[in-house]
N, C-alpha and C. Protein backbone atom coordinates (compact mmCIF):
# COMPACT_ATOMS: atom_id res chain seq x y z
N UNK A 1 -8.72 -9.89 -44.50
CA UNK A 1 -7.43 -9.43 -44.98
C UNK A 1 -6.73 -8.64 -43.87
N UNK A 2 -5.63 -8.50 -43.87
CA UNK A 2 -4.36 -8.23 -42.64
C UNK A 2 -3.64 -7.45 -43.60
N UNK A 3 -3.75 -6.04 -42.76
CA UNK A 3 -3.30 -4.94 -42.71
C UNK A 3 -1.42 -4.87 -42.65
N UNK A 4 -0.79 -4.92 -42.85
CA UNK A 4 1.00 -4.77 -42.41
C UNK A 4 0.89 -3.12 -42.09
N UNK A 5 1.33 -3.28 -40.67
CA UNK A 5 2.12 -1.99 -40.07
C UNK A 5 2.89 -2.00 -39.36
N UNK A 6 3.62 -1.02 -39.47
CA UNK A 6 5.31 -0.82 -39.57
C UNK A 6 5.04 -0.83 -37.35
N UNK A 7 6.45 -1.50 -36.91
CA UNK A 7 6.46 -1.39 -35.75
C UNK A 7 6.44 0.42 -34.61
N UNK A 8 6.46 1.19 -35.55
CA UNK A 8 6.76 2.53 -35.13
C UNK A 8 5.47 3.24 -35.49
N UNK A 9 4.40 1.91 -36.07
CA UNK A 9 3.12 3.20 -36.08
C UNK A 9 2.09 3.33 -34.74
N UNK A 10 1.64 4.51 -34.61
CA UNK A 10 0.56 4.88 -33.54
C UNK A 10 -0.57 5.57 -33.79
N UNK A 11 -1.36 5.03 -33.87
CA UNK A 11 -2.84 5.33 -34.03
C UNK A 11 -2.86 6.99 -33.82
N UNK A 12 -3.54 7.85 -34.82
CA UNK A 12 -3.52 9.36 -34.80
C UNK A 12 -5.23 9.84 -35.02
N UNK A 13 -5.09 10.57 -34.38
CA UNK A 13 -6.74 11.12 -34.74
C UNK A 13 -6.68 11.68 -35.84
N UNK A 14 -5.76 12.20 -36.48
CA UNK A 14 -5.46 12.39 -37.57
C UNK A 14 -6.10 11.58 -39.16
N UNK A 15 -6.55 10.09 -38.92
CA UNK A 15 -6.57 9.33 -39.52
C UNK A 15 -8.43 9.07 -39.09
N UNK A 16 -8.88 8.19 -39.89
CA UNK A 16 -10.37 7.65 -40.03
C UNK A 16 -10.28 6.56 -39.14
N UNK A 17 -11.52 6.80 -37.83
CA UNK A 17 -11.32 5.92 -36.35
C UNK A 17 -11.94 4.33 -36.43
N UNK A 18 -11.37 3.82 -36.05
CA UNK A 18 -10.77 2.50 -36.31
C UNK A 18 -10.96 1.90 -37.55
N UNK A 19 -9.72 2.78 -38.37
CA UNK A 19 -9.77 2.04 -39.58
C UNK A 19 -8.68 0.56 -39.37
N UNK A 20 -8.57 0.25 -40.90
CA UNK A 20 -7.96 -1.43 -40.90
C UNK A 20 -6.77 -0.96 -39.65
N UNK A 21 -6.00 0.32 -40.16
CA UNK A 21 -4.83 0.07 -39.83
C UNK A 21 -4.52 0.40 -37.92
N UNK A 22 -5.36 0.80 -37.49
CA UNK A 22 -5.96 1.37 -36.16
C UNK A 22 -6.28 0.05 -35.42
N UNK A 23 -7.44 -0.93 -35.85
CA UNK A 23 -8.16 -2.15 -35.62
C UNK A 23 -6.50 -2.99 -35.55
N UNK A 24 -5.82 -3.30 -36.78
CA UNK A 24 -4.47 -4.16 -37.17
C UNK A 24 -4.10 -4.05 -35.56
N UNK A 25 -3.47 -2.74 -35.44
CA UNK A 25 -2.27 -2.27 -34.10
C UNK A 25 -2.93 -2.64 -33.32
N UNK A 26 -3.85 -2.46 -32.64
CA UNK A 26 -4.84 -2.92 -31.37
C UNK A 26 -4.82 -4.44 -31.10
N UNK A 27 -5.43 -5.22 -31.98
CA UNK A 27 -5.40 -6.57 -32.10
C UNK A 27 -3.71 -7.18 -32.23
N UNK A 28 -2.71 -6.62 -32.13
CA UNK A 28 -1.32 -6.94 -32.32
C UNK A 28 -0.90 -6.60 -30.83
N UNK A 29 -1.48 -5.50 -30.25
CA UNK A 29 -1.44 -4.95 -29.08
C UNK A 29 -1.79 -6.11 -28.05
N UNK A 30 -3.36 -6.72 -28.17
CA UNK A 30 -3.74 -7.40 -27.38
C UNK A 30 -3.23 -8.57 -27.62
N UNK A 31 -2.46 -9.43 -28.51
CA UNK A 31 -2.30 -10.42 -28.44
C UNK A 31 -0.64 -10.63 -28.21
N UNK A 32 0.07 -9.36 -28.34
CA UNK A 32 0.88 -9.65 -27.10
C UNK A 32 0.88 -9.54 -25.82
N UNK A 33 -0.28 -8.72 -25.03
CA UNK A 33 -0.63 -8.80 -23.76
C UNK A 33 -0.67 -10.26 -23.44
N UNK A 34 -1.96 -11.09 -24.37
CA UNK A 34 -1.98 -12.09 -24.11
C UNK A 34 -0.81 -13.14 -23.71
N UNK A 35 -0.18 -13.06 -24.78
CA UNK A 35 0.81 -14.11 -24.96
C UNK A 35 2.11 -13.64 -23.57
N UNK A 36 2.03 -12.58 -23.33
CA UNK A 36 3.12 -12.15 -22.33
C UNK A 36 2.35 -13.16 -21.10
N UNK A 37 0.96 -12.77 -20.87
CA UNK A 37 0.04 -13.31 -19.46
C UNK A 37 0.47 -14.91 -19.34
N UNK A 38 0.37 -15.39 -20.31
CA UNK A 38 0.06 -17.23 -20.97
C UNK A 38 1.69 -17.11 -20.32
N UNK A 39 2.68 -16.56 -20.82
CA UNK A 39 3.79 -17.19 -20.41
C UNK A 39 3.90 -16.86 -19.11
N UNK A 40 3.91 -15.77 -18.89
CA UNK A 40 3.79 -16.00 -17.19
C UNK A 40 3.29 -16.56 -16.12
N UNK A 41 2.19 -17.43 -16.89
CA UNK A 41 1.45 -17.71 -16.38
C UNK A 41 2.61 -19.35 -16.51
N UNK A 42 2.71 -19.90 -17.32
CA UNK A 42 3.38 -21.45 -17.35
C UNK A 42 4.97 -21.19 -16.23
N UNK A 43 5.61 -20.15 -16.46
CA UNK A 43 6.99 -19.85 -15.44
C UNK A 43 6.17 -19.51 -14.14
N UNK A 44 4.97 -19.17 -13.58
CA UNK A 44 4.99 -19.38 -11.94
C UNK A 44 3.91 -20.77 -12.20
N UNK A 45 3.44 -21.91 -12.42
CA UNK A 45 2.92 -22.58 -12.72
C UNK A 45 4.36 -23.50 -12.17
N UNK A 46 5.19 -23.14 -13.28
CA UNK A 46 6.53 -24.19 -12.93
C UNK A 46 7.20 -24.08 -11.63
N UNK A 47 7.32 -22.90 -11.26
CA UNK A 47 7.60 -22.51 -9.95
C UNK A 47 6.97 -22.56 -9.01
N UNK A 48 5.63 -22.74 -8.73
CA UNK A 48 4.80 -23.53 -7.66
C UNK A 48 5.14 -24.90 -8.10
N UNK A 49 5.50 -25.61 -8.88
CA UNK A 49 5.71 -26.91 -9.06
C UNK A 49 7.29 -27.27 -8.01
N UNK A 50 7.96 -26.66 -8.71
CA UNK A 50 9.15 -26.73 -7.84
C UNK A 50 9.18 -26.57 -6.58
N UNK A 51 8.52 -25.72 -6.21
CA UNK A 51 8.43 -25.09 -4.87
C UNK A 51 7.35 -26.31 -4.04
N UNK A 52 6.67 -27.22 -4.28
CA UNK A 52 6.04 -27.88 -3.63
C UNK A 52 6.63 -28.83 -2.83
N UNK A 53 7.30 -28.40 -2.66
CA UNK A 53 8.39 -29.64 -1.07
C UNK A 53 8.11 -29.35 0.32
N UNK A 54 8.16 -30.36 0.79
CA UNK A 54 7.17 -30.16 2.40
C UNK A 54 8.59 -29.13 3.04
N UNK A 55 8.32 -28.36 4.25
CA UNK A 55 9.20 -27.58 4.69
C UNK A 55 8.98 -28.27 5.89
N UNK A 56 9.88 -28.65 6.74
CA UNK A 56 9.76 -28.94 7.88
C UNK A 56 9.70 -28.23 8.77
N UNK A 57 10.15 -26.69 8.56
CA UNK A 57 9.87 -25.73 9.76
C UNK A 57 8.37 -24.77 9.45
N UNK A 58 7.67 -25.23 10.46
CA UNK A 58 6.05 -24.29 10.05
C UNK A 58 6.33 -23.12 9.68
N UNK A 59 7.13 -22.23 10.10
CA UNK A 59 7.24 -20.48 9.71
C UNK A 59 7.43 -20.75 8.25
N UNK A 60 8.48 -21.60 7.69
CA UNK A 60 9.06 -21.54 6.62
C UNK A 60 7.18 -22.66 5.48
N UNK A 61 7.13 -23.29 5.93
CA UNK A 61 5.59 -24.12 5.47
C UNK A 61 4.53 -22.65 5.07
N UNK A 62 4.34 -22.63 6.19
CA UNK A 62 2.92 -21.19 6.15
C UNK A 62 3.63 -20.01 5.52
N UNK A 63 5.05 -19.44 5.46
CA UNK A 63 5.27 -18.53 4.79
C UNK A 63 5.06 -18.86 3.01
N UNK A 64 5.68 -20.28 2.64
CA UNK A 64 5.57 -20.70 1.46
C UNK A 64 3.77 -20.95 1.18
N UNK A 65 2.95 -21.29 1.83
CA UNK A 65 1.53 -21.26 1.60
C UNK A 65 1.11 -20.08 0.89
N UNK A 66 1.60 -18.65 1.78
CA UNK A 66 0.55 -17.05 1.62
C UNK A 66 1.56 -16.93 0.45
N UNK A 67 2.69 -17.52 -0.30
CA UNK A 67 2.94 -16.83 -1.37
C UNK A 67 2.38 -17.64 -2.39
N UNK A 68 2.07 -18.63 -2.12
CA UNK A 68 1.10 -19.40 -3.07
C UNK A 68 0.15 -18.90 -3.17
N UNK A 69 -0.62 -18.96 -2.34
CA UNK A 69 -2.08 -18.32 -2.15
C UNK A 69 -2.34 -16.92 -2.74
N UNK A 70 -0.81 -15.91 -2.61
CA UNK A 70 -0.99 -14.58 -3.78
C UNK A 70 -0.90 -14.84 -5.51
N UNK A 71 0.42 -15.74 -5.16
CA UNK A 71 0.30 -16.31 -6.61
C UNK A 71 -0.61 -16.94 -7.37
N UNK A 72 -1.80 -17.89 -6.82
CA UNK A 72 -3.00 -18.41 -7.10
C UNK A 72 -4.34 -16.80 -7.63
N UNK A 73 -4.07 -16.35 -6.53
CA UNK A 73 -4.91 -15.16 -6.46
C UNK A 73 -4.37 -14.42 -7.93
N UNK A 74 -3.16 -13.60 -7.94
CA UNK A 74 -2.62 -13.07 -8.85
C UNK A 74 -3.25 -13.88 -10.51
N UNK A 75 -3.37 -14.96 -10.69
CA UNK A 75 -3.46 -15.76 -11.64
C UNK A 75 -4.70 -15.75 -12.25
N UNK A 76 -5.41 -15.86 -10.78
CA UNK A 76 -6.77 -15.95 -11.01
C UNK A 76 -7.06 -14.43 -11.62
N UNK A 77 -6.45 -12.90 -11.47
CA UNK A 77 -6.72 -11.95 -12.09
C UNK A 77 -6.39 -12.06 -13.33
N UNK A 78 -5.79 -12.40 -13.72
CA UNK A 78 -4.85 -12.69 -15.52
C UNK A 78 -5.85 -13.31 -15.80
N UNK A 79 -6.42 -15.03 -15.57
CA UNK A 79 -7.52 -15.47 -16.13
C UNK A 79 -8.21 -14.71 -16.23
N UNK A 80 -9.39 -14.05 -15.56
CA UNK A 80 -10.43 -12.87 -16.02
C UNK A 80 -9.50 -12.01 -17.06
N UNK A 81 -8.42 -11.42 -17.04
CA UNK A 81 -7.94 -10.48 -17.94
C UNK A 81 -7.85 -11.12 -19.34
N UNK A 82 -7.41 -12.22 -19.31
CA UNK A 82 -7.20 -12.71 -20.51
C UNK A 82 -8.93 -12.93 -20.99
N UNK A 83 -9.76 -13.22 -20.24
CA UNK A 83 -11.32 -13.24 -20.97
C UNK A 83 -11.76 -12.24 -21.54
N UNK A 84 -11.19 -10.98 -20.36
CA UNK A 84 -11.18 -9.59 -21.25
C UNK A 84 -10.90 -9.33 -22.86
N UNK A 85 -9.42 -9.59 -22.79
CA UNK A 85 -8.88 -9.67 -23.50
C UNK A 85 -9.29 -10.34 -24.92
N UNK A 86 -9.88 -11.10 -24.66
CA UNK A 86 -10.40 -12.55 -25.55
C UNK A 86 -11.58 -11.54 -26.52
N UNK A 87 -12.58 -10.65 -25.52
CA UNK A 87 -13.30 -10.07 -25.87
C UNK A 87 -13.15 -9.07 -26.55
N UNK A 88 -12.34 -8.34 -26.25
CA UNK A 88 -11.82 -7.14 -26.67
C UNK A 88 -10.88 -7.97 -28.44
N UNK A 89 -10.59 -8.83 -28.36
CA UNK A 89 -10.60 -9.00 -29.87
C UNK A 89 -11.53 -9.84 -30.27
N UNK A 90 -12.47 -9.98 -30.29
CA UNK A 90 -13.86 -10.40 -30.26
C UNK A 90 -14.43 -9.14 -31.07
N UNK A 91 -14.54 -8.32 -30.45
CA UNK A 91 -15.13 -7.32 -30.72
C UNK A 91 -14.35 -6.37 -32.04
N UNK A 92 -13.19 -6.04 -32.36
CA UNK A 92 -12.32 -5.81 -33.37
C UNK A 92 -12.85 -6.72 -34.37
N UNK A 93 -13.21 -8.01 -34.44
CA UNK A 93 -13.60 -8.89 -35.34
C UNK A 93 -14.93 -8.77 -36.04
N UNK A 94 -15.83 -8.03 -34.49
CA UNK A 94 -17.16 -7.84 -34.97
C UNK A 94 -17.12 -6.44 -35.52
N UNK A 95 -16.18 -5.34 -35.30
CA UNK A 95 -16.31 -4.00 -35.54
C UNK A 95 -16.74 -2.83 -34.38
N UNK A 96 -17.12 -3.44 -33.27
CA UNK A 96 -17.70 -3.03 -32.01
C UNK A 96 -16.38 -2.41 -31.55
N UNK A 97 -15.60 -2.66 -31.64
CA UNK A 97 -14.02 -2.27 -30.79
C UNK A 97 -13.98 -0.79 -30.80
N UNK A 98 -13.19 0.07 -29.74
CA UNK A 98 -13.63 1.12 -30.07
C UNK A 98 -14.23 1.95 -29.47
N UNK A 99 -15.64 1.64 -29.42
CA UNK A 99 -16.71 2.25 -29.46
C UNK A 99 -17.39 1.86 -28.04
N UNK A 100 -17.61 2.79 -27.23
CA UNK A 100 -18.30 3.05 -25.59
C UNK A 100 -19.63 2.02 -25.96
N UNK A 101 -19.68 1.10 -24.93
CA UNK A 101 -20.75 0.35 -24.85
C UNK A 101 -22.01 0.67 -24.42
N UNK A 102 -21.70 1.94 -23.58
CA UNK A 102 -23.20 3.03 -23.11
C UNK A 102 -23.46 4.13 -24.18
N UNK A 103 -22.29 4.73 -24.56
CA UNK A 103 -22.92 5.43 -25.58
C UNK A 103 -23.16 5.35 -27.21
N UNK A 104 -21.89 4.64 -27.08
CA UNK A 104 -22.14 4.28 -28.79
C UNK A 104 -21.23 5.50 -29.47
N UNK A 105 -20.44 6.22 -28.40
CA UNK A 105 -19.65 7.08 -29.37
C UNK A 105 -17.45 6.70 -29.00
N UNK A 106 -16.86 6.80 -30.24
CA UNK A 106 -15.50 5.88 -29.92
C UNK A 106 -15.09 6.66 -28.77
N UNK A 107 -14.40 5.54 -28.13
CA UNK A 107 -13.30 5.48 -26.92
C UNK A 107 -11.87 6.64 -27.40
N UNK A 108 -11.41 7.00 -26.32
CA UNK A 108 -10.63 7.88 -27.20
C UNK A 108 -9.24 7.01 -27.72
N UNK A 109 -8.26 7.61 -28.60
CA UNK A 109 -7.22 6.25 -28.82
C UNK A 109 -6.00 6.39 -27.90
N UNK A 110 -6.09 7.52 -26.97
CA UNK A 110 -5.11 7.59 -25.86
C UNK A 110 -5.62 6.57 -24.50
N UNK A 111 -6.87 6.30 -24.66
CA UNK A 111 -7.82 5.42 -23.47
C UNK A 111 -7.15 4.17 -23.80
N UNK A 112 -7.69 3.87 -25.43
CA UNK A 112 -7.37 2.79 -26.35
C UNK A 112 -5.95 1.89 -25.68
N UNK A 113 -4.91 3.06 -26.13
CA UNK A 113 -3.82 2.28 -26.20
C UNK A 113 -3.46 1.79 -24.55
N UNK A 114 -3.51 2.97 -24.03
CA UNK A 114 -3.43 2.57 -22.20
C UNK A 114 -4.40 1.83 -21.47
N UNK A 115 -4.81 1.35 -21.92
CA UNK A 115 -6.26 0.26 -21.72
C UNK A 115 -6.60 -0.38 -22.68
N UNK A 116 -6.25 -1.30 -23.56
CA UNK A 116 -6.84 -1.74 -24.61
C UNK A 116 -8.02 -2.38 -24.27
N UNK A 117 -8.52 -2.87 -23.27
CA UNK A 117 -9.95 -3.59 -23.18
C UNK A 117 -10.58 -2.77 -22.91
N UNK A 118 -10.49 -1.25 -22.79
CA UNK A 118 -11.67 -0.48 -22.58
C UNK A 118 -13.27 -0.97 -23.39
N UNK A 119 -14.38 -0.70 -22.49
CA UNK A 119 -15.48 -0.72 -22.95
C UNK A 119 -15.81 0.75 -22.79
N UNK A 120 -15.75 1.23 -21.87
CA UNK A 120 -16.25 2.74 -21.93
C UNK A 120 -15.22 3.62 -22.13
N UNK A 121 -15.74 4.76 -22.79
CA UNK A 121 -15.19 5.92 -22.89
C UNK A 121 -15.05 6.56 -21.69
N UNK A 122 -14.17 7.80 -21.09
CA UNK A 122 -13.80 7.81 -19.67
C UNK A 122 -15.27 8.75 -19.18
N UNK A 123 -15.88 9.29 -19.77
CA UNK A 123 -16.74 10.05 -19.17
C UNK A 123 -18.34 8.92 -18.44
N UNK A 124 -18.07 7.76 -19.35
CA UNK A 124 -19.25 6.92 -19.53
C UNK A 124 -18.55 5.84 -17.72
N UNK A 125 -16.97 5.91 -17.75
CA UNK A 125 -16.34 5.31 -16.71
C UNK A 125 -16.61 5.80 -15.91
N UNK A 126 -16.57 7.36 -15.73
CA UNK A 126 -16.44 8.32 -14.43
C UNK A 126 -18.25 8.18 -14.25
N UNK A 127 -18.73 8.31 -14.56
CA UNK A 127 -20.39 7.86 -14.55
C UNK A 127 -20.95 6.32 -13.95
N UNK A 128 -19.72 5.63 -14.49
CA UNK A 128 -20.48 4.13 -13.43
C UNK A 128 -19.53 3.93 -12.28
N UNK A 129 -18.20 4.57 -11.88
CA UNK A 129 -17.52 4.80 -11.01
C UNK A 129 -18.52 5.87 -9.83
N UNK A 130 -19.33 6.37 -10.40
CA UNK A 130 -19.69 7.41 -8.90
C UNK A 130 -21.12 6.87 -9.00
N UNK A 131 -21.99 6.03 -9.72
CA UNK A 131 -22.81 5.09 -9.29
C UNK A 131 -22.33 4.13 -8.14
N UNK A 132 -21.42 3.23 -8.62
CA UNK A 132 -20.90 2.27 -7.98
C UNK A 132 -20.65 3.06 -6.79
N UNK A 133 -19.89 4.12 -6.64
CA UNK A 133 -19.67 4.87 -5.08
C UNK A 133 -20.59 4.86 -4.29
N UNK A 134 -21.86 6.00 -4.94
CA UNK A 134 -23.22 6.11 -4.23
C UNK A 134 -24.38 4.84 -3.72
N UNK A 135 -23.80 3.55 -4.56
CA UNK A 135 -24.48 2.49 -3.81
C UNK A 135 -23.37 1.93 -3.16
N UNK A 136 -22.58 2.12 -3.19
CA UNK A 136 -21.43 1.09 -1.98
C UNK A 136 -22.12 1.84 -1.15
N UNK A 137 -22.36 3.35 -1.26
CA UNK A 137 -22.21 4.17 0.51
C UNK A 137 -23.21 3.96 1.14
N UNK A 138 -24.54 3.83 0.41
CA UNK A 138 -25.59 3.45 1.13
C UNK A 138 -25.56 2.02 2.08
């Protein structure tokens, strides 16, 4: 069953953590991320299409290549995001949403909304952020 909430609501700590109506906004959240990515993704799709005409001057050839090659790159980040994404309502479905994957205690809903694919809570982040440091440095 599907929750209706009003376009002006925002998740309050005020309220019981991720209830229907908390879970509703989130999953409405991510699936316009999605759908924004998907279309952007078909308008530079079309525009490398267009843009595929031989250039006869090399500067102008190799300049049109490296903006392909960002745009390819760029794309290729949205794909992973959108898997994110995929997951992160995955998890709303299973009830997991939310909730820090190391600790098991909820994400906060200011993390939430400015990150909706959060898996960790920021303290559990700042913890595999200065792991990850201390073995890069070695």
């Amino acid at each position: 069953m599907t929750v209706e909430i009003d376009d002006d609501y925002r998740p309050s700590d005020d309220e019981t953590f991720m209830n229907e109506r908390q879970r509703e906004y989130f999953k409405k959240k991510l699936l316009r991320w999605k759908d924004d990515i998907l279309q952007e993704s078909k308008e530079t799709l079309q525009a490398l299409q267009d843009e595929s005409q031989n250039h006869p001057d090399l500067a102008d050839r190799a300049s049109s290549e490296t903006d392909r090659a960002i745009e390819l790159r760029a794309r290729d980040r949205q794909r992973k995001l959108i898997s994110k994404i995929d997951a992160a309502l995955a998890r709303i479905d299973d009830g997991s949403y939310g909730f820090c994957e190391e600790t098991g205690e909820p994400i906060s809903l200011k993390r939430l909304d400015a990150r909706p694919i959060a898996t960790l809570s920021i303290e559990a982040q700042e913890r595999h952020e200065r792991r990850e440091r201390v073995y890069r440095d070695d």
